[in-house]
N, C-alpha and C. Protein backbone atom coordinates (compact mmCIF):
# COMPACT_ATOMS: atom_id res chain seq x y z
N UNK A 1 146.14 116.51 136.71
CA UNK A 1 147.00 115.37 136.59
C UNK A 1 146.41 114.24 137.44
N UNK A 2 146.73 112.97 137.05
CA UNK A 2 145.69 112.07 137.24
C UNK A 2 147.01 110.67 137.63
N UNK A 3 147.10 110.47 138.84
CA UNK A 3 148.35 109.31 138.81
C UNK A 3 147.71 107.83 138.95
N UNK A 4 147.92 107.27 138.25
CA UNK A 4 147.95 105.79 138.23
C UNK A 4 148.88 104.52 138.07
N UNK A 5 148.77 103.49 137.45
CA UNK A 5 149.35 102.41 137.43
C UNK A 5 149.39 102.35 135.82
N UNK A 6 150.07 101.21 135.16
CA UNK A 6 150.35 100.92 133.54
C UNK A 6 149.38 100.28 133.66
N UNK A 7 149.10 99.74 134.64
CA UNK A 7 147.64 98.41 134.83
C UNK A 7 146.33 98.71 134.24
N UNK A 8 146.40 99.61 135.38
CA UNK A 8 145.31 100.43 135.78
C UNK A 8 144.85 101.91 134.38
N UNK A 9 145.47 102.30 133.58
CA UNK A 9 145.25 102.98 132.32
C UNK A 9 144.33 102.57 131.63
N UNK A 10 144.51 101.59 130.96
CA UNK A 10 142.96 101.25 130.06
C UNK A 10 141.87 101.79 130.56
N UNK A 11 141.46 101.35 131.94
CA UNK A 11 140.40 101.47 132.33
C UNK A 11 139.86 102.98 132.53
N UNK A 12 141.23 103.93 132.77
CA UNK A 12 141.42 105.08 133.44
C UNK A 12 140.70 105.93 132.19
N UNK A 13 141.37 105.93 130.93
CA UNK A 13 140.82 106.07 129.74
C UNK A 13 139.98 106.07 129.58
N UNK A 14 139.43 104.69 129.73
CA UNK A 14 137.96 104.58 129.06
C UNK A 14 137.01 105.68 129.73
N UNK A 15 136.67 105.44 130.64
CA UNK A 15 135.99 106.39 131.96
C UNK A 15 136.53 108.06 131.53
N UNK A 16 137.40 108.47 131.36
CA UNK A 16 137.99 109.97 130.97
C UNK A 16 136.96 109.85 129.76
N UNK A 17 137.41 109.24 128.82
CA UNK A 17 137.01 109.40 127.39
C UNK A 17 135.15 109.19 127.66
N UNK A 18 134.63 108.99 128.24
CA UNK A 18 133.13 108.57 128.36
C UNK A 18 132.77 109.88 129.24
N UNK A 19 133.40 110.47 130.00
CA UNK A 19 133.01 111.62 131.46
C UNK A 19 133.89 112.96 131.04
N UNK A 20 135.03 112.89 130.53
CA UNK A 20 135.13 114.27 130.24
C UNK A 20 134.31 115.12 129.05
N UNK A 21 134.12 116.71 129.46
CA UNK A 21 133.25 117.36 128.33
C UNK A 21 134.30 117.85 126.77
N UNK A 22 134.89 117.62 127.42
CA UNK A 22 135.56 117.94 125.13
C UNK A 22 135.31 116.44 124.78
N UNK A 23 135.52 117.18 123.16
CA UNK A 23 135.33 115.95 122.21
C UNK A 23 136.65 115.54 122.34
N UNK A 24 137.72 116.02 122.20
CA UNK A 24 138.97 115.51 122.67
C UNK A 24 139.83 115.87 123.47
N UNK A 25 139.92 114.90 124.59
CA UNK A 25 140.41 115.43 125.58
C UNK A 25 141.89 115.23 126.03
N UNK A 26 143.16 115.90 126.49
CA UNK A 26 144.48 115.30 126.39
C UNK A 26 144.28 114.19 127.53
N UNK A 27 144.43 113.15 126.69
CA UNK A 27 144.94 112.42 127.99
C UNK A 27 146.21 111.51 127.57
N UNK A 28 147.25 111.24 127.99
CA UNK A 28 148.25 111.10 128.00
C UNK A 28 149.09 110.13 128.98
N UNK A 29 149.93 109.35 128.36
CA UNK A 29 150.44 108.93 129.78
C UNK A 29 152.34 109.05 129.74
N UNK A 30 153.00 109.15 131.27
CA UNK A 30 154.08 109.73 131.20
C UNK A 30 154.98 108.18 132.09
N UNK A 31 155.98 107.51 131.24
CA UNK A 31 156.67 106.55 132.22
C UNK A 31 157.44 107.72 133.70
N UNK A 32 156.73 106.84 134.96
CA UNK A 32 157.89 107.20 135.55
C UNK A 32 159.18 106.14 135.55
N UNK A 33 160.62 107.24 135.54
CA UNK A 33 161.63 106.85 135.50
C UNK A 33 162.74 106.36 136.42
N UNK A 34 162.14 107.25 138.28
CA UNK A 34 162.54 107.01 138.91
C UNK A 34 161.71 107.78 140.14
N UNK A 35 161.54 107.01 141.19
CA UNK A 35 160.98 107.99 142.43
C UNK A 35 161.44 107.01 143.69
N UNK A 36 161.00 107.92 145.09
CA UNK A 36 161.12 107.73 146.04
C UNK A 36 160.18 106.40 146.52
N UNK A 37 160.81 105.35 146.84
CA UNK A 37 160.25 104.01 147.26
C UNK A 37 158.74 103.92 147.31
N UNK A 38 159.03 104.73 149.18
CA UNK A 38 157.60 105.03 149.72
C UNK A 38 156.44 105.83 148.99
N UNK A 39 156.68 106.24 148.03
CA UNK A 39 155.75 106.98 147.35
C UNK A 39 155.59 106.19 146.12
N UNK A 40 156.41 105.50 145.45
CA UNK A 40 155.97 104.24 144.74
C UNK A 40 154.77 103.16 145.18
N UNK A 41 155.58 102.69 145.88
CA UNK A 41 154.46 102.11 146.89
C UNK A 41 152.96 102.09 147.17
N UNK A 42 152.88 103.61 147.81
CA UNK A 42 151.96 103.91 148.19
C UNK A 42 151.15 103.89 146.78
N UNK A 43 151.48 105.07 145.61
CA UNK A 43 150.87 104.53 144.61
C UNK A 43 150.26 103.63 143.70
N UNK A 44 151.40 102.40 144.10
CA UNK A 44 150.85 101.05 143.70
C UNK A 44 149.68 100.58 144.26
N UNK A 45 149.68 100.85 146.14
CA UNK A 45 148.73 100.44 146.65
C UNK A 45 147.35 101.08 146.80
N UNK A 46 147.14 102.78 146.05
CA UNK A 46 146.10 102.96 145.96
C UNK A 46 145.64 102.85 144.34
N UNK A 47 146.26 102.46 143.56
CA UNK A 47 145.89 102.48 142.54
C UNK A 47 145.27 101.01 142.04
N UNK A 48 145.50 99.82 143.02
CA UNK A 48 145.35 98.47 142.47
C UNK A 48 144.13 98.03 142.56
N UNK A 49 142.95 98.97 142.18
CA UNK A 49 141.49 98.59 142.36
C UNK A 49 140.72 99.44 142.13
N UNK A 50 139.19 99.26 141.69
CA UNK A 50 138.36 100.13 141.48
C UNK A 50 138.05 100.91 142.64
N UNK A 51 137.64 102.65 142.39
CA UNK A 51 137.48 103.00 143.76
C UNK A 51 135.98 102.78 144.47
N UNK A 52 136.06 103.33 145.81
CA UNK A 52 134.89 102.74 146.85
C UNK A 52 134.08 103.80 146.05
N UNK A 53 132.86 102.94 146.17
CA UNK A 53 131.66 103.83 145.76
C UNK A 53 131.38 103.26 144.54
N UNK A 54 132.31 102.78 143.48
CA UNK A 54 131.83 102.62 141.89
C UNK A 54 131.19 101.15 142.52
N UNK A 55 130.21 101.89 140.79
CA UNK A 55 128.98 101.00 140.88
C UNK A 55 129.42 99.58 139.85
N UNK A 56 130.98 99.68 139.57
CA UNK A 56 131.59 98.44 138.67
C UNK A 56 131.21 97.02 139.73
């Protein structure tokens, strides 16, 4: 399981669909409906950027 942003999906995709080994791979996405603030949050704030190291 792979958590991200609605933002942040396209991109998440593309990269799955180019790096995973099946020809088709589930990838899926699930609304969250409700969670705990601080863990919102935090998710927002690691999800709002490419990570360290990519060569984007």
């Amino acid at each position: 399981m792979i958590k991200t942003t609605l933002a942040m999906y396209p991109q998440l995709e593309k990269w799955l669909l180019e790096h995973h080994p099946y020809d088709v791979p589930e990838i899926i996405a699930l609304p969250i409906v409700a969670g705990a603030p601080d863990y919102l949050a935090w998710l927002a704030q690691e999800s709002n950027g490419v990570e360290q190291g990519s060569t984007q």
